[in-house]
PDB file of N, CA and C in Angstrom:
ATOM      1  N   UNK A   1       3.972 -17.846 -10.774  1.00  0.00           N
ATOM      2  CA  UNK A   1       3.541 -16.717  -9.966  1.00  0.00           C
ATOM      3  C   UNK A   1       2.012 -16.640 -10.042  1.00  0.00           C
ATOM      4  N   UNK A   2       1.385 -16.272  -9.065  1.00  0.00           N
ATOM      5  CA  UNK A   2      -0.112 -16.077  -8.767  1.00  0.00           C
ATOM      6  C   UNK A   2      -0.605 -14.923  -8.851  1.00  0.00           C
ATOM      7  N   UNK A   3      -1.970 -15.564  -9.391  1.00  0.00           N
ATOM      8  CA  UNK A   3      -2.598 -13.561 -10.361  1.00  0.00           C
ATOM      9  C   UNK A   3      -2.627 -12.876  -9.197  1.00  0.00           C
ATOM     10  N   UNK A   4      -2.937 -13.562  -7.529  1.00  0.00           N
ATOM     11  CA  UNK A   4      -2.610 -12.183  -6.565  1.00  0.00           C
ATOM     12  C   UNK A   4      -1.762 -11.663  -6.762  1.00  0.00           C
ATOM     13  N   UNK A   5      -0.256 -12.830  -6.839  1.00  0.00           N
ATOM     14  CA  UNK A   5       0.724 -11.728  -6.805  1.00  0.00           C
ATOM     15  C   UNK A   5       1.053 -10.640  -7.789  1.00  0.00           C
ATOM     16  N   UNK A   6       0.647 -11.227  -8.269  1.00  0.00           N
ATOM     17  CA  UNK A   6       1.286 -10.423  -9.984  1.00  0.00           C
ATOM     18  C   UNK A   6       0.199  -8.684  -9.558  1.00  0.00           C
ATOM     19  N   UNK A   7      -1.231  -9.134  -8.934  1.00  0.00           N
ATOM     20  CA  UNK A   7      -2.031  -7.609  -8.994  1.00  0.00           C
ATOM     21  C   UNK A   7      -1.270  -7.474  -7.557  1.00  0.00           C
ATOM     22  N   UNK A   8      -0.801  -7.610  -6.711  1.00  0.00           N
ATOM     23  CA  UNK A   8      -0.356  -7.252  -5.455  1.00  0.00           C
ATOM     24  C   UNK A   8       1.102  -6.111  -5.995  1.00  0.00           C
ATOM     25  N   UNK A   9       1.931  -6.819  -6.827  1.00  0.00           N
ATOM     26  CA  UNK A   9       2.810  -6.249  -7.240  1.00  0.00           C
ATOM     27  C   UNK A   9       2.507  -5.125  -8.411  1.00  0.00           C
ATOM     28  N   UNK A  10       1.844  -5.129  -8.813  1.00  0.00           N
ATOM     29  CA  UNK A  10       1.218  -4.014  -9.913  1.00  0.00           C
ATOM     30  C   UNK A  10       0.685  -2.900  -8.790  1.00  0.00           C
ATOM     31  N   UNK A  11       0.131  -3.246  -7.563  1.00  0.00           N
ATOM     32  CA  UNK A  11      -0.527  -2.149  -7.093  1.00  0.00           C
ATOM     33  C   UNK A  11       0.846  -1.240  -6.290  1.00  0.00           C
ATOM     34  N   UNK A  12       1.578  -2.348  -5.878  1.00  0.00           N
ATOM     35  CA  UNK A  12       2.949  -1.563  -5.262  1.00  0.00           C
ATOM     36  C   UNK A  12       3.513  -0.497  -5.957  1.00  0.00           C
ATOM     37  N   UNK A  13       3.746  -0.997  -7.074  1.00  0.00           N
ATOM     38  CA  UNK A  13       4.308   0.126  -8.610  1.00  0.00           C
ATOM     39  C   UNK A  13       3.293   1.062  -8.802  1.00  0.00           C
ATOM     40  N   UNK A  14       2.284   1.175  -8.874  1.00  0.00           N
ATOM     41  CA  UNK A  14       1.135   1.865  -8.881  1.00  0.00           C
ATOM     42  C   UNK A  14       1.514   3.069  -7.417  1.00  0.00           C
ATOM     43  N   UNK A  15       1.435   2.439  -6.467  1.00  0.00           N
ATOM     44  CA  UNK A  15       1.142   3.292  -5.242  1.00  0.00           C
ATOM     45  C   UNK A  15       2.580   4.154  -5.455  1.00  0.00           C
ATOM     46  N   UNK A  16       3.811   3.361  -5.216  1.00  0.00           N
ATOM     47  CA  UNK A  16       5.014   4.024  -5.098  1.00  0.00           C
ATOM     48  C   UNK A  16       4.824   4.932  -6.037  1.00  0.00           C
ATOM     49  N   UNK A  17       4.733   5.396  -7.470  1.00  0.00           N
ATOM     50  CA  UNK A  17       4.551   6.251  -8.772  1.00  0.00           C
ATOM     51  C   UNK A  17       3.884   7.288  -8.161  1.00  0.00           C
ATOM     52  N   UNK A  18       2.411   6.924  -8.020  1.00  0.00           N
ATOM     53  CA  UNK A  18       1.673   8.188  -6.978  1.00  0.00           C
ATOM     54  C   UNK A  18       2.341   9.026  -5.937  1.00  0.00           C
ATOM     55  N   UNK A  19       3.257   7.887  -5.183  1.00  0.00           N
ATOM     56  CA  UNK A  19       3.997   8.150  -3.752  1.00  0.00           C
ATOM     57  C   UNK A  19       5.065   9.428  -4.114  1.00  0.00           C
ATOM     58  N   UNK A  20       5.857   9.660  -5.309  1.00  0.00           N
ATOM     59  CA  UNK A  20       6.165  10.452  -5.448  1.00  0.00           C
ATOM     60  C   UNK A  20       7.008  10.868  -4.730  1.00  0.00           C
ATOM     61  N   UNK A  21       7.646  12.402  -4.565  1.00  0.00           N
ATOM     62  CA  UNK A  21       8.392  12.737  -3.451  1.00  0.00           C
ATOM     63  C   UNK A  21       7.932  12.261  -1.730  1.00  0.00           C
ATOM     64  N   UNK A  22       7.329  11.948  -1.772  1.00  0.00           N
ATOM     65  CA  UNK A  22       6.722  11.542  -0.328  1.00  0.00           C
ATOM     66  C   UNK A  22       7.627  10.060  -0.055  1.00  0.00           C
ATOM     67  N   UNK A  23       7.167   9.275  -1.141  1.00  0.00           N
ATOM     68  CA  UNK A  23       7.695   7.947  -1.489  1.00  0.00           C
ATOM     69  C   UNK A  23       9.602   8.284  -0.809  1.00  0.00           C
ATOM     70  N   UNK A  24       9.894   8.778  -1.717  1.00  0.00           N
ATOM     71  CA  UNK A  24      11.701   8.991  -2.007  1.00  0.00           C
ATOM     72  C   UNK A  24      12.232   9.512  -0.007  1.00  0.00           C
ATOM     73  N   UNK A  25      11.189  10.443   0.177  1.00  0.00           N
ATOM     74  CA  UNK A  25      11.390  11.100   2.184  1.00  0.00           C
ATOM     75  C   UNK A  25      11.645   9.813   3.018  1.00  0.00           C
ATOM     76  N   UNK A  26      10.302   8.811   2.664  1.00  0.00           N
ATOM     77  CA  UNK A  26      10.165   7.994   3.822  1.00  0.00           C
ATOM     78  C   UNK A  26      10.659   6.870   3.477  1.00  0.00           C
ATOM     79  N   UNK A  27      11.281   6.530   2.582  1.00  0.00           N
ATOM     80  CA  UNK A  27      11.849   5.398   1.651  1.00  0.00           C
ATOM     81  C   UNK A  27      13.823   5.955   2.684  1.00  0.00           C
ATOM     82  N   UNK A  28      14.267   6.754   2.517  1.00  0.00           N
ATOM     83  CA  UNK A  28      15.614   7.296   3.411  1.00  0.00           C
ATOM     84  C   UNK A  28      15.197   7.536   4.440  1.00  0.00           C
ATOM     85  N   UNK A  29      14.290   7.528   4.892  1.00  0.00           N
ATOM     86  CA  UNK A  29      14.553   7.633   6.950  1.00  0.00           C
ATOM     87  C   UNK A  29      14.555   6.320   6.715  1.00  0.00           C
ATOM     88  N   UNK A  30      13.710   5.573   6.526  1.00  0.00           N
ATOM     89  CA  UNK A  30      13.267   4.433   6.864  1.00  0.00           C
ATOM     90  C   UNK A  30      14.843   3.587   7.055  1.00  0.00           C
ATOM     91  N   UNK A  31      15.553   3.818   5.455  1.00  0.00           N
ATOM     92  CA  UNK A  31      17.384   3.263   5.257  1.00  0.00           C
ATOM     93  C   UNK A  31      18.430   3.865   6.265  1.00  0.00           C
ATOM     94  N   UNK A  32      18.245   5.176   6.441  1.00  0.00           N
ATOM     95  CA  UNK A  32      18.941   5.435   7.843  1.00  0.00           C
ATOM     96  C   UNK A  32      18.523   5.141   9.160  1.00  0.00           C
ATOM     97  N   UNK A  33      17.205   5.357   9.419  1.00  0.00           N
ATOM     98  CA  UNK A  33      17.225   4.731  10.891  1.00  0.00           C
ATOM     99  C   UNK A  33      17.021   2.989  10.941  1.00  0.00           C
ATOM    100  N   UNK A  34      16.892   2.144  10.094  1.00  0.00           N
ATOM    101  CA  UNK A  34      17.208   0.632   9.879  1.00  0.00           C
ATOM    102  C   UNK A  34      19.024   0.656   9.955  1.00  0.00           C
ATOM    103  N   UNK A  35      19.773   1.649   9.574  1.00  0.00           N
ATOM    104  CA  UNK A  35      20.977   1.295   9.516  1.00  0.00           C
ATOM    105  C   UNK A  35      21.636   1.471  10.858  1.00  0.00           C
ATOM    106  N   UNK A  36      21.129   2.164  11.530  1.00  0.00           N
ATOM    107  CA  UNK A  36      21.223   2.818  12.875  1.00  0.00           C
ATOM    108  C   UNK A  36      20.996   1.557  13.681  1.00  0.00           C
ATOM    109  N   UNK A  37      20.200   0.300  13.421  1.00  0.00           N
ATOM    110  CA  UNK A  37      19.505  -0.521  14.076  1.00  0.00           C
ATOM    111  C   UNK A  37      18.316  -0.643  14.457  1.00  0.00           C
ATOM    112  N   UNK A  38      17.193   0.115  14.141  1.00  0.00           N
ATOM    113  CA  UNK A  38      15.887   0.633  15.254  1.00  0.00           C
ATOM    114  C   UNK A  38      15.173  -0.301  14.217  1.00  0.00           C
ATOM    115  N   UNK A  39      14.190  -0.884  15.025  1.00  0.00           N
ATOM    116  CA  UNK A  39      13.057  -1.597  14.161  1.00  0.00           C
ATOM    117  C   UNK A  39      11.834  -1.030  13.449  1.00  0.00           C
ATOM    118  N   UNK A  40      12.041   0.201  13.906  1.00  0.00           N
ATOM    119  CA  UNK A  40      10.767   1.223  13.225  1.00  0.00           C
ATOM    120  C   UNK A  40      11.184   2.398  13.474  1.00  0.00           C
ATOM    121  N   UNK A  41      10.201   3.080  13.007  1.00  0.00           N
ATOM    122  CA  UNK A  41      10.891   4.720  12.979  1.00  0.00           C
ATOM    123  C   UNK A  41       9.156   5.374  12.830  1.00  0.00           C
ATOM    124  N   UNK A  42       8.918   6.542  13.423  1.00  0.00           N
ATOM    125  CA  UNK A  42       7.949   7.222  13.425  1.00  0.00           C
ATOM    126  C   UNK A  42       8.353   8.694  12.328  1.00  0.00           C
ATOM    127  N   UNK A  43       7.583   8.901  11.442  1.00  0.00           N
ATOM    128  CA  UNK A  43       8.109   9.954  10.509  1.00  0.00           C
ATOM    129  C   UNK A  43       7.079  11.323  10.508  1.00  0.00           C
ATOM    130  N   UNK A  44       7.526  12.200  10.551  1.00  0.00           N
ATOM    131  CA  UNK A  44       6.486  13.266  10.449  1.00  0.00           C
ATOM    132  C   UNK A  44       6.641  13.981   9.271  1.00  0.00           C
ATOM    133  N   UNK A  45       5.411  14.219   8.850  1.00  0.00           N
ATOM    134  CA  UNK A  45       4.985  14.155   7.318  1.00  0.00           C
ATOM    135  C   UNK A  45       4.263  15.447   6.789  1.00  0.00           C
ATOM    136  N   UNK A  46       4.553  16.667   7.589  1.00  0.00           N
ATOM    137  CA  UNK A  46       3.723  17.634   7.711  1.00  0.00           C
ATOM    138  C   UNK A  46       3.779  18.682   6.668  1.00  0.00           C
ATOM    139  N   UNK A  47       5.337  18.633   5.365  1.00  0.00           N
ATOM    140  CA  UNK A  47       5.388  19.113   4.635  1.00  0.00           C
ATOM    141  C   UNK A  47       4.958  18.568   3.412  1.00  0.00           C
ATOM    142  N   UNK A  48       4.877  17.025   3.268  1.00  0.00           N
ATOM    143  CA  UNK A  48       4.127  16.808   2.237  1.00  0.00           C
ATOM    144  C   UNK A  48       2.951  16.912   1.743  1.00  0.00           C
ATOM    145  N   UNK A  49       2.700  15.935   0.666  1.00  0.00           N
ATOM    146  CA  UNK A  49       1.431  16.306  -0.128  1.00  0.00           C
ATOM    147  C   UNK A  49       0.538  14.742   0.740  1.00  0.00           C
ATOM    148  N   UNK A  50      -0.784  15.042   1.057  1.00  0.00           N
ATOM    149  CA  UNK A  50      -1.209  13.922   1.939  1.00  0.00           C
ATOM    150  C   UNK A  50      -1.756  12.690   0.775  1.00  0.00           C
ATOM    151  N   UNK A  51      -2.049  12.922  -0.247  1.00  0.00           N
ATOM    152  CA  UNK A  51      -2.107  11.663  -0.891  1.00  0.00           C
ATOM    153  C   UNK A  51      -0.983  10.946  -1.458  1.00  0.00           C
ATOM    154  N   UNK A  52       0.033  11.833  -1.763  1.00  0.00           N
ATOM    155  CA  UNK A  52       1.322  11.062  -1.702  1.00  0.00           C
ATOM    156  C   UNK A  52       1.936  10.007  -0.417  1.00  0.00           C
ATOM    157  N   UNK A  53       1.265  10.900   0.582  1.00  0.00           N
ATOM    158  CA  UNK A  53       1.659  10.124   1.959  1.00  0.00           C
ATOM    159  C   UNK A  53       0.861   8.547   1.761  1.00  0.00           C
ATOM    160  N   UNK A  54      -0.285   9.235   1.721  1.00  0.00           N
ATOM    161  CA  UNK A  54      -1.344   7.600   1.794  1.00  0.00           C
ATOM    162  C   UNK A  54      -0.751   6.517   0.790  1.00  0.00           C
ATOM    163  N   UNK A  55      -0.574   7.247  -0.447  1.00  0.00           N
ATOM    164  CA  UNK A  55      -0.091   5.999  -1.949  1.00  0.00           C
ATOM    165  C   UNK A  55       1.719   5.454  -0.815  1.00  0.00           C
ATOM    166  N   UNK A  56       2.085   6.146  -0.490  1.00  0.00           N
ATOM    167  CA  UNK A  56       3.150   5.585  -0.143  1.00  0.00           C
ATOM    168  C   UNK A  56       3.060   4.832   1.043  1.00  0.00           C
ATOM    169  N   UNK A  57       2.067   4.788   2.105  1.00  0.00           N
ATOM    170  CA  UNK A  57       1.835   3.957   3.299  1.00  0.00           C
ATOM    171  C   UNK A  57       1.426   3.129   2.330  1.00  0.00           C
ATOM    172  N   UNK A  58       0.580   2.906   1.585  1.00  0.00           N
ATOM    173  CA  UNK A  58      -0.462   1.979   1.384  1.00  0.00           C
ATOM    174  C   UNK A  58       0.575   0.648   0.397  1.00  0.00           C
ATOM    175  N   UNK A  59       1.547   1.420  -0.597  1.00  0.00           N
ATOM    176  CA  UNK A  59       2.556   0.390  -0.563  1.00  0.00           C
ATOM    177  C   UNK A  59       3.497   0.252   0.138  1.00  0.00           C
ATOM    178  N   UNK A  60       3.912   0.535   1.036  1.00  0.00           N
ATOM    179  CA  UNK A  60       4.428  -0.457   2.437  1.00  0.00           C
ATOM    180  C   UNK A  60       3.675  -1.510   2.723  1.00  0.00           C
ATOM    181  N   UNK A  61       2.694  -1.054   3.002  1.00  0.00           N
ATOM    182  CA  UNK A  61       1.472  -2.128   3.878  1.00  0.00           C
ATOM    183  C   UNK A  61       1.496  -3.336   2.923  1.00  0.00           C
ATOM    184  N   UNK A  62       1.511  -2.748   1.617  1.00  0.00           N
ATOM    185  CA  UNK A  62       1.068  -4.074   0.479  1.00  0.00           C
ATOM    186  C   UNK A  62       2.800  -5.031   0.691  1.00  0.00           C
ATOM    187  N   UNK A  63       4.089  -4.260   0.994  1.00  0.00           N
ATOM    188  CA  UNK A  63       4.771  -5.150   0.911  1.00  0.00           C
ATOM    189  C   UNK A  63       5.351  -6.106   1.990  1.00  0.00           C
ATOM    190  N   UNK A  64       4.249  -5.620   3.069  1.00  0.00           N
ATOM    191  CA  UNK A  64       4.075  -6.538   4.430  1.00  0.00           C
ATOM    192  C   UNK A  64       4.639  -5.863   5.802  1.00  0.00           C
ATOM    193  N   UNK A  65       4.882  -4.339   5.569  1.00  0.00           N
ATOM    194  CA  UNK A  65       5.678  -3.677   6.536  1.00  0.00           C
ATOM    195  C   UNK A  65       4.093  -3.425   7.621  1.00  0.00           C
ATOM    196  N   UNK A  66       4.286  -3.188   8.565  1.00  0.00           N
ATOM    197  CA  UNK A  66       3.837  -2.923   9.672  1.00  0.00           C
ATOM    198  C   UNK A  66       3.495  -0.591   8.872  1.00  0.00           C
ATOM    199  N   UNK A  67       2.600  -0.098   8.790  1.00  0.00           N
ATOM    200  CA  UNK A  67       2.633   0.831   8.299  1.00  0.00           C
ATOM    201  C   UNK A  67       1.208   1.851   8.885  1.00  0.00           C
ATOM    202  N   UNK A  68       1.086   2.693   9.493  1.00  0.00           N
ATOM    203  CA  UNK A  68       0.199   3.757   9.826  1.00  0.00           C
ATOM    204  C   UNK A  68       0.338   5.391   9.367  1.00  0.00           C
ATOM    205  N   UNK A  69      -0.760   5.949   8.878  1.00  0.00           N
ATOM    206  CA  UNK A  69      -0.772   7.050   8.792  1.00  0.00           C
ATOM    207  C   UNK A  69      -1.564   7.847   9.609  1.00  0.00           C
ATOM    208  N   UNK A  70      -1.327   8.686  10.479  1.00  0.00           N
ATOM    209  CA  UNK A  70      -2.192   9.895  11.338  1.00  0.00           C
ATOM    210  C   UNK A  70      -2.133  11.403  10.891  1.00  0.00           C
ATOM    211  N   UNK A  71      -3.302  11.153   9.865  1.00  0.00           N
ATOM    212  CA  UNK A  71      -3.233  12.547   8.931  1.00  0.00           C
ATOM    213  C   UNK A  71      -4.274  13.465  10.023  1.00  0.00           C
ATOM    214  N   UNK A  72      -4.060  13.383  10.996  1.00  0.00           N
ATOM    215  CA  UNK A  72      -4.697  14.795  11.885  1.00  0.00           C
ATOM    216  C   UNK A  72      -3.354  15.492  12.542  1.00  0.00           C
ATOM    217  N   UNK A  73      -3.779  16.776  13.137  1.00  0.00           N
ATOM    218  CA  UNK A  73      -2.715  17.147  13.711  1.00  0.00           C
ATOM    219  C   UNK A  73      -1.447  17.508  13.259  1.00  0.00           C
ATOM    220  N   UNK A  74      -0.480  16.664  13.568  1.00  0.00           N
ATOM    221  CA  UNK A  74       1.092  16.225  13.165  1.00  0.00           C
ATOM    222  C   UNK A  74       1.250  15.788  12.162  1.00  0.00           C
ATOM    223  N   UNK A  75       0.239  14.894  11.186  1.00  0.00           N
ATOM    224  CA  UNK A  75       0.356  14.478  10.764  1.00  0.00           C
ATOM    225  C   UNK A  75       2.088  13.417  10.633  1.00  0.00           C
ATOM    226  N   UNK A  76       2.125  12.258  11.121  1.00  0.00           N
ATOM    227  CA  UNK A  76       2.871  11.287  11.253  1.00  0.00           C
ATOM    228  C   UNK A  76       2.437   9.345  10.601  1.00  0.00           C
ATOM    229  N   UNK A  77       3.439   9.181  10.450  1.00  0.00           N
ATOM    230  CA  UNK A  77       3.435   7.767   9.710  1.00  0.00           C
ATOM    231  C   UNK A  77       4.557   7.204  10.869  1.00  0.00           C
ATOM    232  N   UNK A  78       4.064   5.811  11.082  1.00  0.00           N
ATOM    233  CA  UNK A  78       4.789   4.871  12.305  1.00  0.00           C
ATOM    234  C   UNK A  78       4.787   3.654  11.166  1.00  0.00           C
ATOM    235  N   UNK A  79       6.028   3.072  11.200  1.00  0.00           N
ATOM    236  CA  UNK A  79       6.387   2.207  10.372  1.00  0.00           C
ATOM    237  C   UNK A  79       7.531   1.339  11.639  1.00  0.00           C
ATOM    238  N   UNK A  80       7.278   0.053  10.785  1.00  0.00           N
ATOM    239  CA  UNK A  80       7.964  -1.236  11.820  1.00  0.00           C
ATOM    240  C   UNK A  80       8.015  -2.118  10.601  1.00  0.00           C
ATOM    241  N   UNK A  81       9.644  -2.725  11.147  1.00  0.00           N
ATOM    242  CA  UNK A  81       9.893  -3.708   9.416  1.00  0.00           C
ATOM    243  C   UNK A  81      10.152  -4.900  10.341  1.00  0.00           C
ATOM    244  N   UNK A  82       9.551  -5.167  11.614  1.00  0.00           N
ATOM    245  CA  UNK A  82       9.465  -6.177  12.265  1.00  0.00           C
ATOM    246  C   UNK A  82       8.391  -6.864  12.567  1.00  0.00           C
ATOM    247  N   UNK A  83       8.285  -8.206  12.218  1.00  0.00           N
ATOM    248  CA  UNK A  83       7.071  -9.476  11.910  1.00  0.00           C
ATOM    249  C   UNK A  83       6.059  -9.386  12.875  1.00  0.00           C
ATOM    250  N   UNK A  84       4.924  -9.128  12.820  1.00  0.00           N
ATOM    251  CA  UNK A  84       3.713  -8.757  13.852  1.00  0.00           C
ATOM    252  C   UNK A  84       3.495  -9.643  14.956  1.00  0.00           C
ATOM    253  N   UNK A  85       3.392  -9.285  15.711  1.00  0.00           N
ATOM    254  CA  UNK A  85       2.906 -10.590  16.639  1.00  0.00           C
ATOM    255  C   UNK A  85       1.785 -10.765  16.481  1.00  0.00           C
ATOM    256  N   UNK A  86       1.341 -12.293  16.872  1.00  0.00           N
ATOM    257  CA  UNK A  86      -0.261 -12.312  16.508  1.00  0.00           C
ATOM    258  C   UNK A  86      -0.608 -13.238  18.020  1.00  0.00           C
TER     259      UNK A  86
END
Protein backbone atom coordinates (compact mmCIF):
# COMPACT_ATOMS: atom_id res chain seq x y z
CA UNK A 1 0.00 0.00 0.00
CA UNK A 2 1.16 3.63 -0.83
CA UNK A 3 1.91 6.40 1.77
CA UNK A 4 -0.88 8.31 -0.43
CA UNK A 5 -3.03 5.80 0.26
CA UNK A 6 -2.53 5.02 3.62
CA UNK A 7 -2.80 9.42 4.28
CA UNK A 8 -5.84 9.37 1.79
CA UNK A 9 -7.42 6.79 4.03
CA UNK A 10 -6.48 8.37 7.39
CA UNK A 11 -8.04 11.61 6.14
CA UNK A 12 -11.42 9.70 5.27
CA UNK A 13 -11.55 8.43 9.05
CA UNK A 14 -10.59 11.77 10.08
CA UNK A 15 -13.35 13.63 8.03
CA UNK A 16 -16.18 10.95 8.62
CA UNK A 17 -15.39 11.31 12.86
CA UNK A 18 -15.79 15.17 12.38
CA UNK A 19 -18.81 14.30 9.95
CA UNK A 20 -20.65 13.21 12.83
CA UNK A 21 -24.41 13.22 12.76
CA UNK A 22 -24.29 14.93 9.43
CA UNK A 23 -22.05 11.95 8.28
CA UNK A 24 -24.81 9.11 9.59
CA UNK A 25 -28.09 11.75 7.49
CA UNK A 26 -26.28 11.66 4.24
CA UNK A 27 -24.57 8.30 4.53
CA UNK A 28 -28.89 6.81 4.53
CA UNK A 29 -30.28 8.94 1.83
CA UNK A 30 -27.50 8.31 -0.11
CA UNK A 31 -28.40 3.91 0.77
CA UNK A 32 -32.00 4.58 0.11
CA UNK A 33 -32.11 6.55 -2.87
CA UNK A 34 -29.05 4.15 -4.51
CA UNK A 35 -31.52 1.36 -3.56
CA UNK A 36 -34.33 3.00 -5.31
CA UNK A 37 -31.87 3.04 -8.39
CA UNK A 38 -31.03 6.89 -8.89
CA UNK A 39 -27.41 7.67 -9.55
CA UNK A 40 -27.30 10.66 -7.28
CA UNK A 41 -29.41 12.27 -4.98
CA UNK A 42 -29.43 16.04 -4.05
CA UNK A 43 -29.71 16.40 -0.07
CA UNK A 44 -30.75 19.37 1.84
CA UNK A 45 -28.80 20.05 4.77
CA UNK A 46 -30.39 22.96 6.45
CA UNK A 47 -30.72 21.42 9.90
CA UNK A 48 -27.31 20.50 10.35
CA UNK A 49 -24.18 21.66 11.75
CA UNK A 50 -22.20 23.20 8.49
CA UNK A 51 -18.81 21.88 9.34
CA UNK A 52 -20.07 18.57 9.86
CA UNK A 53 -21.57 18.97 6.40
CA UNK A 54 -18.14 20.03 4.82
CA UNK A 55 -15.97 17.04 6.93
CA UNK A 56 -18.58 14.80 5.47
CA UNK A 57 -18.56 16.09 1.66
CA UNK A 58 -14.99 16.32 1.84
CA UNK A 59 -14.80 12.48 2.66
CA UNK A 60 -16.94 11.49 -0.11
CA UNK A 61 -14.89 13.45 -2.47
CA UNK A 62 -11.70 11.72 -0.95
CA UNK A 63 -13.46 8.34 -1.68
CA UNK A 64 -14.00 9.29 -5.37
CA UNK A 65 -17.81 10.13 -5.23
CA UNK A 66 -18.79 12.97 -7.41
CA UNK A 67 -19.68 15.42 -4.15
CA UNK A 68 -20.82 19.34 -3.79
CA UNK A 69 -21.74 21.48 -1.06
CA UNK A 70 -23.96 24.87 -1.49
CA UNK A 71 -23.74 26.31 1.94
CA UNK A 72 -25.77 29.55 0.83
CA UNK A 73 -29.34 29.74 0.92
CA UNK A 74 -30.76 26.05 1.07
CA UNK A 75 -28.01 25.00 1.89
CA UNK A 76 -27.79 21.51 -0.24
CA UNK A 77 -25.16 18.77 -1.07
CA UNK A 78 -25.52 17.02 -4.78
CA UNK A 79 -23.83 13.77 -4.72
CA UNK A 80 -23.39 11.20 -7.82
CA UNK A 81 -21.78 7.64 -7.25
CA UNK A 82 -21.47 7.61 -11.03
CA UNK A 83 -17.82 7.73 -12.89
CA UNK A 84 -17.26 11.39 -14.24
CA UNK A 85 -17.09 11.97 -17.62
CA UNK A 86 -14.07 13.59 -18.77
Amino acid sequence: MSLLTLIREEAIVANVQKGNEAWKMITECMRSVAKAGDPNVRITVSSQNPEEVQASVKALQLMGFYADFQNEGRREIYISWMPRQR
